[in-house]
PDB file of N, CA and C in Angstrom:
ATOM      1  N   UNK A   1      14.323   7.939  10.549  1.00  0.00           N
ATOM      2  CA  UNK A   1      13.405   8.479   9.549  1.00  0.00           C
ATOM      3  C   UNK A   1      12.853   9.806  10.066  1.00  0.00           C
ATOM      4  N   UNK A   2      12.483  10.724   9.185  1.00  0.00           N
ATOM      5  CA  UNK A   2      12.353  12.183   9.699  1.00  0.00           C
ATOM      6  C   UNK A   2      11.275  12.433   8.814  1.00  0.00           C
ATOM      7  N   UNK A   3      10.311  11.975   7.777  1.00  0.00           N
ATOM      8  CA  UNK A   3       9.599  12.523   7.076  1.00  0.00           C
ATOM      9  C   UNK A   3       8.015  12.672   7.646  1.00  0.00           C
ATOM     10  N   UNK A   4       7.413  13.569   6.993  1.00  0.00           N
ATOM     11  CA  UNK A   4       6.095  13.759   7.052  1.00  0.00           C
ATOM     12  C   UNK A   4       5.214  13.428   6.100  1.00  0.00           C
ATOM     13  N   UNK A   5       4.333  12.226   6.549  1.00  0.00           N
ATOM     14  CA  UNK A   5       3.426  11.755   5.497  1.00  0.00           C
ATOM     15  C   UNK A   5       1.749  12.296   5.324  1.00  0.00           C
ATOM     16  N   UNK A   6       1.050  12.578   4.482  1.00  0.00           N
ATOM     17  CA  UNK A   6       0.003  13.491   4.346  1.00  0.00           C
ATOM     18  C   UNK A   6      -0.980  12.134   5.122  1.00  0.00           C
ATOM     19  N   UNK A   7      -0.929  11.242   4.780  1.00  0.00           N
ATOM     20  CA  UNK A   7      -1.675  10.252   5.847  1.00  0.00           C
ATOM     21  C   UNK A   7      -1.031   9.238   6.204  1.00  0.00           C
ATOM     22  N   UNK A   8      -0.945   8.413   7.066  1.00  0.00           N
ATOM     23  CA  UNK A   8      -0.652   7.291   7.736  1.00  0.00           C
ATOM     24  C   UNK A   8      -1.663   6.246   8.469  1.00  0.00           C
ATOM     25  N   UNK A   9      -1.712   5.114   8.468  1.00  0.00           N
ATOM     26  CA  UNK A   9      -2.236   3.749   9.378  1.00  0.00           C
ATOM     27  C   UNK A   9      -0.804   3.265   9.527  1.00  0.00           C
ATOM     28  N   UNK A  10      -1.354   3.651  11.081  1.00  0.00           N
ATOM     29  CA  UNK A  10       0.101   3.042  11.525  1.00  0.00           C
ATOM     30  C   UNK A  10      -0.061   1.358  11.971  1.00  0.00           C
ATOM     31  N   UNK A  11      -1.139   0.880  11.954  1.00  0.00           N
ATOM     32  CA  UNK A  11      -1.942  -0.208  12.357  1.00  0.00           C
ATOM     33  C   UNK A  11      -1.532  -1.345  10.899  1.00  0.00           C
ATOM     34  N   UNK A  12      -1.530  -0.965   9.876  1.00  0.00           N
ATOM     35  CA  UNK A  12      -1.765  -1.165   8.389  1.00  0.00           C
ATOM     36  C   UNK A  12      -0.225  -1.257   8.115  1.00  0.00           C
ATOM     37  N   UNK A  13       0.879  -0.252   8.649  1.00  0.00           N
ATOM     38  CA  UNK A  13       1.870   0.255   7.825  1.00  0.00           C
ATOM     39  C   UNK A  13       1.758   0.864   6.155  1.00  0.00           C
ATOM     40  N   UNK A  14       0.725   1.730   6.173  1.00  0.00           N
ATOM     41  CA  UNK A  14       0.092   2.019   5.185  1.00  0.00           C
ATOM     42  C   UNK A  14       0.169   3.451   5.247  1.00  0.00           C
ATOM     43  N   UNK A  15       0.771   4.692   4.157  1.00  0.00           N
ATOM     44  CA  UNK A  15       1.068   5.713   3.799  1.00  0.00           C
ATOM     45  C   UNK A  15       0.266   6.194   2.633  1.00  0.00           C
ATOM     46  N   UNK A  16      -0.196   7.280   2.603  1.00  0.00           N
ATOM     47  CA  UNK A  16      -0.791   7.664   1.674  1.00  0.00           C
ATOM     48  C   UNK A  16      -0.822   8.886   1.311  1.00  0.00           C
ATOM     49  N   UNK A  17       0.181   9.244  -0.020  1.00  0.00           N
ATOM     50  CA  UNK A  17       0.563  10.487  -0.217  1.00  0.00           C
ATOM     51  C   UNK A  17      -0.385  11.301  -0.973  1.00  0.00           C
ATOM     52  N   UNK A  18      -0.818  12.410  -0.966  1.00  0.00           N
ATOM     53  CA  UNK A  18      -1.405  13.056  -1.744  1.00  0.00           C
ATOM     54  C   UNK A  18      -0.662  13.762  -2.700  1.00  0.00           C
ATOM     55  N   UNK A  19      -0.236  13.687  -4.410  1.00  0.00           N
ATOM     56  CA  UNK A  19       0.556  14.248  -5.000  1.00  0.00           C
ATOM     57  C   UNK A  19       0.055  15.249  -5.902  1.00  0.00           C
ATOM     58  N   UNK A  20       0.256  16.378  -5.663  1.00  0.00           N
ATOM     59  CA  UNK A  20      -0.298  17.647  -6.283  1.00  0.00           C
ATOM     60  C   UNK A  20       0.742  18.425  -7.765  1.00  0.00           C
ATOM     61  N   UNK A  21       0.275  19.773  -7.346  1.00  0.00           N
ATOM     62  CA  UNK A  21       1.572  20.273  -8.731  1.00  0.00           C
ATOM     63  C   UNK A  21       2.527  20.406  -8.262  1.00  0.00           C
ATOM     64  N   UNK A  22       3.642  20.576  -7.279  1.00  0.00           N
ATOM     65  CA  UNK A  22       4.836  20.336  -7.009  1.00  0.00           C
ATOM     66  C   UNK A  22       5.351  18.744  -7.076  1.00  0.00           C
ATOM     67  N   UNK A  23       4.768  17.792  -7.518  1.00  0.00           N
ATOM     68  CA  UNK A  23       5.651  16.352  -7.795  1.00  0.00           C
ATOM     69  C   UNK A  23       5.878  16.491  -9.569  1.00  0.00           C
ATOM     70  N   UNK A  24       5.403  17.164 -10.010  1.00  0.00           N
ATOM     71  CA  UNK A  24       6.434  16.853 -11.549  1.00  0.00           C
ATOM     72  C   UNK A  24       7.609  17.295 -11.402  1.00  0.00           C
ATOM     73  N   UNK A  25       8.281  18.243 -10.296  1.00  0.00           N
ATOM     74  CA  UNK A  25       9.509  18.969 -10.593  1.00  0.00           C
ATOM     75  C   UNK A  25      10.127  17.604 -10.371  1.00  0.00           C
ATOM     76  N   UNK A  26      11.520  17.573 -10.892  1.00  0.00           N
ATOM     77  CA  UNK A  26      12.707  16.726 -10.768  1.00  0.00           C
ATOM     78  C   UNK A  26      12.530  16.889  -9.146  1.00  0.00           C
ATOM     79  N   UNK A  27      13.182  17.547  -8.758  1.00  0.00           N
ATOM     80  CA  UNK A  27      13.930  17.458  -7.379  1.00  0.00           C
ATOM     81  C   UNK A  27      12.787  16.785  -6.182  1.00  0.00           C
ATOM     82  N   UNK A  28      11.565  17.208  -6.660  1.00  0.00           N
ATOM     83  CA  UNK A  28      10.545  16.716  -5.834  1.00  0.00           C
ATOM     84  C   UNK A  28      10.094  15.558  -6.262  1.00  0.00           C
ATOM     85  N   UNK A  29      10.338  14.724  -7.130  1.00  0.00           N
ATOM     86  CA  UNK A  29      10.427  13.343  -7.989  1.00  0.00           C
ATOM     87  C   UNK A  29      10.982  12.416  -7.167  1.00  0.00           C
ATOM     88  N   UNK A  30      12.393  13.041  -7.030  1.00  0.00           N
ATOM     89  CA  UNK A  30      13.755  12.767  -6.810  1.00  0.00           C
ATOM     90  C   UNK A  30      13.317  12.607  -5.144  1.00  0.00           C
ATOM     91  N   UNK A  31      13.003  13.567  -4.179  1.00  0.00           N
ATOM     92  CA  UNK A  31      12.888  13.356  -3.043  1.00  0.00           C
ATOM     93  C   UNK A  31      11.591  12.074  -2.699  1.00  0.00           C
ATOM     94  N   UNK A  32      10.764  11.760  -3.325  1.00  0.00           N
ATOM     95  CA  UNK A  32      10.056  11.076  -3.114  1.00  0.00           C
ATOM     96  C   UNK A  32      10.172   9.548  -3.150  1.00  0.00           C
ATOM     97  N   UNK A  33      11.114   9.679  -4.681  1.00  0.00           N
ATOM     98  CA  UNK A  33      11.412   7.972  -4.669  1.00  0.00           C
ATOM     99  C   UNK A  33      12.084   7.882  -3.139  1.00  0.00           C
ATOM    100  N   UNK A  34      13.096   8.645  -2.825  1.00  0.00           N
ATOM    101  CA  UNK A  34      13.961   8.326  -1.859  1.00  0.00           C
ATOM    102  C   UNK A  34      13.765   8.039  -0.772  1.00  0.00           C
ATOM    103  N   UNK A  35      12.146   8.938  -0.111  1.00  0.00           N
ATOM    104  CA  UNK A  35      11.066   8.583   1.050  1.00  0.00           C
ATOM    105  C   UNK A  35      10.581   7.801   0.744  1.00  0.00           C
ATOM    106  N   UNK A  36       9.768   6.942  -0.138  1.00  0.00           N
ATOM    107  CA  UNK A  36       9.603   6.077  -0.338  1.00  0.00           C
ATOM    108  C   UNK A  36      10.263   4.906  -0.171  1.00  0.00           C
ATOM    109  N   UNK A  37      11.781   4.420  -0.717  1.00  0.00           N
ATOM    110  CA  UNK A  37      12.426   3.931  -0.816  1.00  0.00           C
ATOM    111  C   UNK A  37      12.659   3.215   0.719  1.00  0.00           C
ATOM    112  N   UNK A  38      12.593   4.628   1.519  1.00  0.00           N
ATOM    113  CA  UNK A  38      13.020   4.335   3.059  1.00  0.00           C
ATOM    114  C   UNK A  38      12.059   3.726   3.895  1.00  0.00           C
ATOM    115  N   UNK A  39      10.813   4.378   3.311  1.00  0.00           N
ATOM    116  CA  UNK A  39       9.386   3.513   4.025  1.00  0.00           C
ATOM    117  C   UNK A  39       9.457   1.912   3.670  1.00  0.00           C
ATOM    118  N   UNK A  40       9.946   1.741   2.560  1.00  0.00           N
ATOM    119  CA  UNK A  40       9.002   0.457   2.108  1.00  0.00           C
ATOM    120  C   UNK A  40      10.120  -0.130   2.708  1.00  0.00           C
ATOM    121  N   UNK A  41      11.882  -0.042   2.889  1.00  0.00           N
ATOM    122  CA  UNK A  41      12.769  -0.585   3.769  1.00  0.00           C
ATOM    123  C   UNK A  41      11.875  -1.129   4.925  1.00  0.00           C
ATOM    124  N   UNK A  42      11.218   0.060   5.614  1.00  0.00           N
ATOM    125  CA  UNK A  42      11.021  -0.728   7.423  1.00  0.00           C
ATOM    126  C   UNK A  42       9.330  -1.121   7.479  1.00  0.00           C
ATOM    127  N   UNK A  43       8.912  -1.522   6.223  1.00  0.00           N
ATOM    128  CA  UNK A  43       7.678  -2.563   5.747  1.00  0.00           C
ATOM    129  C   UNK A  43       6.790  -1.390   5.497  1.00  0.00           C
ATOM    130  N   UNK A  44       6.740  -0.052   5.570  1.00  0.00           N
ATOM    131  CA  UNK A  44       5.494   0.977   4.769  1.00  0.00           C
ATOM    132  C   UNK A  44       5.320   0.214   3.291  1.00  0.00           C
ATOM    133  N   UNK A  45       3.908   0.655   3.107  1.00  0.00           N
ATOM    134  CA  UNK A  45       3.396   0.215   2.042  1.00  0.00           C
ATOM    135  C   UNK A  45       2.755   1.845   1.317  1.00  0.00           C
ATOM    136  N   UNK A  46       3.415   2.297   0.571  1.00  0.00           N
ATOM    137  CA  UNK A  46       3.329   4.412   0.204  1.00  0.00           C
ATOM    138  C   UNK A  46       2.372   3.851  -1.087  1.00  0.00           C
ATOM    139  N   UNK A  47       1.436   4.474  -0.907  1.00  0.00           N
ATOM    140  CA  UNK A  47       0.178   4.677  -1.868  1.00  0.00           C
ATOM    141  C   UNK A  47      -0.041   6.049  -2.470  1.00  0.00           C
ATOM    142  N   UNK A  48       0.402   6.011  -3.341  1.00  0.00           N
ATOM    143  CA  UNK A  48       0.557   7.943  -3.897  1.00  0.00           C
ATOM    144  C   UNK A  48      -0.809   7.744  -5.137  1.00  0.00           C
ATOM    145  N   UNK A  49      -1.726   8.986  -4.602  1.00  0.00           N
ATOM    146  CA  UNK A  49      -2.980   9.525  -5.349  1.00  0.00           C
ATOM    147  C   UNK A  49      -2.479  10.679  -5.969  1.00  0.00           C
ATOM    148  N   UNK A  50      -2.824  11.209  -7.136  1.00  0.00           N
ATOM    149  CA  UNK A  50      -2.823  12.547  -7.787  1.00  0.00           C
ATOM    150  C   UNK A  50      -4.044  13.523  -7.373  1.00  0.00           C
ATOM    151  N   UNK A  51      -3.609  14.635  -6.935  1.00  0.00           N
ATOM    152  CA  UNK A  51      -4.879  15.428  -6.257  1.00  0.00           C
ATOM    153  C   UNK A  51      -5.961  15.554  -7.365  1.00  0.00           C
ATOM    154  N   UNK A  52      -5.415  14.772  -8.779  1.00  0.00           N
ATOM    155  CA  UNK A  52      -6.733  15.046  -9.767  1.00  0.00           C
ATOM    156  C   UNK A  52      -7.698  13.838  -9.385  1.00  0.00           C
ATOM    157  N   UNK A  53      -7.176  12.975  -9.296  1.00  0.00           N
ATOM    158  CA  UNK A  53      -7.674  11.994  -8.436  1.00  0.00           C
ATOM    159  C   UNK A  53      -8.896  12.110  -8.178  1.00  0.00           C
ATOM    160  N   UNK A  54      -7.978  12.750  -6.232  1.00  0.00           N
ATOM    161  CA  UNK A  54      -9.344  12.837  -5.107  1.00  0.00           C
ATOM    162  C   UNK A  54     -10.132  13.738  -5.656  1.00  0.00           C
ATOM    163  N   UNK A  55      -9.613  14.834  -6.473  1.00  0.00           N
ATOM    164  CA  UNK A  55     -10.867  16.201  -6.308  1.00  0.00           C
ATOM    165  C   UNK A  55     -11.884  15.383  -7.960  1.00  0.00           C
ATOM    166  N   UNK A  56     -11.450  14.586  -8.853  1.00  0.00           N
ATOM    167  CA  UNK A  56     -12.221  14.142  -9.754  1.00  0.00           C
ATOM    168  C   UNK A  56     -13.384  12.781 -10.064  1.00  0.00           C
ATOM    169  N   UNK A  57     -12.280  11.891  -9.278  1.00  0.00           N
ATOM    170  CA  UNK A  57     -12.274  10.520  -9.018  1.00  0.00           C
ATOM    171  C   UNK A  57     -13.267   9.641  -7.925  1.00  0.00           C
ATOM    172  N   UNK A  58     -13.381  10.676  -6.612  1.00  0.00           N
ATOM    173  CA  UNK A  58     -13.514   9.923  -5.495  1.00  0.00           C
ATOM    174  C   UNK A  58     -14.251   8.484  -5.317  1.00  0.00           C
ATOM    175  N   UNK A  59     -14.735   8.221  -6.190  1.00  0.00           N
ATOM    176  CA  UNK A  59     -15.092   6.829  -6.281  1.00  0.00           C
ATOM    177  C   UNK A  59     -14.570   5.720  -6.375  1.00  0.00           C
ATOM    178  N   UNK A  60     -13.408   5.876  -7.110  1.00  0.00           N
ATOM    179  CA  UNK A  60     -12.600   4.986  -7.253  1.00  0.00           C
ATOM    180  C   UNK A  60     -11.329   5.224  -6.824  1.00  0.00           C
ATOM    181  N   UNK A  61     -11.001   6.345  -6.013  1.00  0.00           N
ATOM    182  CA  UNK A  61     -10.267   7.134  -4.862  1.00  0.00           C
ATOM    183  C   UNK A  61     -10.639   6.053  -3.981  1.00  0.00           C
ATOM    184  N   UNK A  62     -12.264   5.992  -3.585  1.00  0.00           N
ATOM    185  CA  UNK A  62     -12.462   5.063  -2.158  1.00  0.00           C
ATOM    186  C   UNK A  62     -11.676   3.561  -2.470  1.00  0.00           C
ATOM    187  N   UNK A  63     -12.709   2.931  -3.581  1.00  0.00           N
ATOM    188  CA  UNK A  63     -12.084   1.816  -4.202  1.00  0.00           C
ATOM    189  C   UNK A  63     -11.184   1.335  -3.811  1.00  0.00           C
ATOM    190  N   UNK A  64     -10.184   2.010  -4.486  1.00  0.00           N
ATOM    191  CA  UNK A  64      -8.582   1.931  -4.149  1.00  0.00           C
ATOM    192  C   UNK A  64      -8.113   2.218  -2.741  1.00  0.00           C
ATOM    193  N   UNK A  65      -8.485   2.849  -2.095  1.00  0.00           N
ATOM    194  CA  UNK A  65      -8.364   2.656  -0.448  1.00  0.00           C
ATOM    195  C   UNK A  65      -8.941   1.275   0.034  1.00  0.00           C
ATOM    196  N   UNK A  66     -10.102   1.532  -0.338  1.00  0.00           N
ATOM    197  CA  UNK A  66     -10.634   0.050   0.290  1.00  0.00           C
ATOM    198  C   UNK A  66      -9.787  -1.400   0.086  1.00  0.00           C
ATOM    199  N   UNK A  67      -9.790  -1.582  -1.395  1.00  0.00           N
ATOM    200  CA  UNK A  67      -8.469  -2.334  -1.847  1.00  0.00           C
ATOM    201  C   UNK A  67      -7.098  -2.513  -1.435  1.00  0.00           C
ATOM    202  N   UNK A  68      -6.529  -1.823  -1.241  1.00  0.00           N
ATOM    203  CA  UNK A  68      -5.366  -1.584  -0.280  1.00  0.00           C
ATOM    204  C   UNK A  68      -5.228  -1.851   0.981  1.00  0.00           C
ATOM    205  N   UNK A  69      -7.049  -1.374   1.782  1.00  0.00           N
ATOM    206  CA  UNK A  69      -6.627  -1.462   3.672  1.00  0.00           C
ATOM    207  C   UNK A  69      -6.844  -3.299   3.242  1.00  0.00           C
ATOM    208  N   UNK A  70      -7.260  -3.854   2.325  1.00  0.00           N
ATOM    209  CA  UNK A  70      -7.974  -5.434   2.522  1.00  0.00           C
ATOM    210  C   UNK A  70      -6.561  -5.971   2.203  1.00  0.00           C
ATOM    211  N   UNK A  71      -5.740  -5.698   1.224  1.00  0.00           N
ATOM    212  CA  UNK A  71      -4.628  -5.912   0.592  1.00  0.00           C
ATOM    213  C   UNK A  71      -3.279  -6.480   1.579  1.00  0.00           C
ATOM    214  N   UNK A  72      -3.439  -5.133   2.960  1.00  0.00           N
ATOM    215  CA  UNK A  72      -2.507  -5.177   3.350  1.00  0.00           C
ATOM    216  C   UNK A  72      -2.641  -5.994   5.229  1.00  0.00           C
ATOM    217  N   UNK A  73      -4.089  -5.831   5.207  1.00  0.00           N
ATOM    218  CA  UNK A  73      -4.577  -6.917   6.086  1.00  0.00           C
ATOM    219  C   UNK A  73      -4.250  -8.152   5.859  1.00  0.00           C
ATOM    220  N   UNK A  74      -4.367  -8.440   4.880  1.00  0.00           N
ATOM    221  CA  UNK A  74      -3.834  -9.690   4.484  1.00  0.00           C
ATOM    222  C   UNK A  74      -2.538 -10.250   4.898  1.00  0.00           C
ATOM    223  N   UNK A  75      -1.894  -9.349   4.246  1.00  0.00           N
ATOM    224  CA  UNK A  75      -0.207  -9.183   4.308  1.00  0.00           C
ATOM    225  C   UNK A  75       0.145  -9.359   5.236  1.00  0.00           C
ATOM    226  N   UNK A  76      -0.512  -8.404   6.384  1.00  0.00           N
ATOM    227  CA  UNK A  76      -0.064  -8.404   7.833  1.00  0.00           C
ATOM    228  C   UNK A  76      -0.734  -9.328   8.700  1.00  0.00           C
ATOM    229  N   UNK A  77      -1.657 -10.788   8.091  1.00  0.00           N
ATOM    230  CA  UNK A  77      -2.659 -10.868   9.299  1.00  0.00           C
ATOM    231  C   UNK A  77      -3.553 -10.382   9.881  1.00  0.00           C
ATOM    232  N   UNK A  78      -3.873  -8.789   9.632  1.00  0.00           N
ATOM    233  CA  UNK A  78      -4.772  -8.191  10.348  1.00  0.00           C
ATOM    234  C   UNK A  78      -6.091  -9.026  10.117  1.00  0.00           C
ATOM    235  N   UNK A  79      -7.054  -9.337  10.722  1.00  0.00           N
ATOM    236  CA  UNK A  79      -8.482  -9.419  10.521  1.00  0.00           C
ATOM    237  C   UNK A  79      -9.140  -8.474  10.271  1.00  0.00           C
ATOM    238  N   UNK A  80     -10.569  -8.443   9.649  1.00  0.00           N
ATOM    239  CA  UNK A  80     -10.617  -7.106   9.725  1.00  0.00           C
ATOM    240  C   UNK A  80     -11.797  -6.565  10.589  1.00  0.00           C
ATOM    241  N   UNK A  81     -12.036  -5.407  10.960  1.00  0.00           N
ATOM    242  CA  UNK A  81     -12.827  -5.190  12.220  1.00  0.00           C
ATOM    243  C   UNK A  81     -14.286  -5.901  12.980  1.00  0.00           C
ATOM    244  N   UNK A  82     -14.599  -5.968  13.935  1.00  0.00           N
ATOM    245  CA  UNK A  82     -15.823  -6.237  14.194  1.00  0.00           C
ATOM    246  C   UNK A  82     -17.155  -5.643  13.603  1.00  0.00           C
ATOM    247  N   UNK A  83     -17.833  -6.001  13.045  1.00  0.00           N
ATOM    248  CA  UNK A  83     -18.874  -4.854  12.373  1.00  0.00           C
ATOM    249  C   UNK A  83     -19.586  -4.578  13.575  1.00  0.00           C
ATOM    250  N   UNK A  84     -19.607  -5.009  14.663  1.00  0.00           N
ATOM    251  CA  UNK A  84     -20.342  -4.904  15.736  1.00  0.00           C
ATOM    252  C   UNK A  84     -19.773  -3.618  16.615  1.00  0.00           C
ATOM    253  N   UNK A  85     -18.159  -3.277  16.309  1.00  0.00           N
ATOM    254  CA  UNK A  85     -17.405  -1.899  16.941  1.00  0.00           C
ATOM    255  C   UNK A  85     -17.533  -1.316  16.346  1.00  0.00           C
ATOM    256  N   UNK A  86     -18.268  -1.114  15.220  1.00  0.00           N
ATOM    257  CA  UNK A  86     -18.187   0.336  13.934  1.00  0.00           C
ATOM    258  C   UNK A  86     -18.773   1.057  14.801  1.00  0.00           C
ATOM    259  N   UNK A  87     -17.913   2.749  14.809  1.00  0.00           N
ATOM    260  CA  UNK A  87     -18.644   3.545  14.752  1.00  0.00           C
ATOM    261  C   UNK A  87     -18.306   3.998  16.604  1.00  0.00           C
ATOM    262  N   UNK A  88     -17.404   3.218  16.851  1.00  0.00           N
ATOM    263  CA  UNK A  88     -17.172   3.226  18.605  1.00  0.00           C
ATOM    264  C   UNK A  88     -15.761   3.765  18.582  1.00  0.00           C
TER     265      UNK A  88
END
């Protein structure tokens, strides 16, 4: 695998693309299913936001993060942190 993801938990196997105005073109459509395709092969879990999203949304931007890191804790077993290490 050779790609670059705008965020990653590598802890999570959790990707999170930020998709702006270059994903309507075809070809950049086209390249994405295909990174995608390859992540979710070796267990990534690709979470794609629209930058109208984050710059409109962020509330339910967090939401949906939050939802997802609990989602995939699950999935994986993770527990989830000590509230007693926040912040360390």
């Amino acid at each position: 695998m050779n790609f670059i993801a705008d965020f990653m938990c590598k802890d999570l196997l959790l990707i999170i693309e930020g998709d702006g105005y270059s994903h309507i073109f075809k070809e950049t459509i086209d390249k994405d299913i295909k990174k995608e395709k390859v992540l979710e092969e070796v267990g990534y879990k690709v979470l794609r936001l629209h930058d109208e999203e984050v710059l409109n949304d962020m509330d339910n931007v967090i939401r949906e993060l939050e939802c997802q890191v609990e989602i995939r804790r699950n999935e994986l077993g993770i527990p989830p942190p000590d509230p007693r290490q926040r912040g360390k």
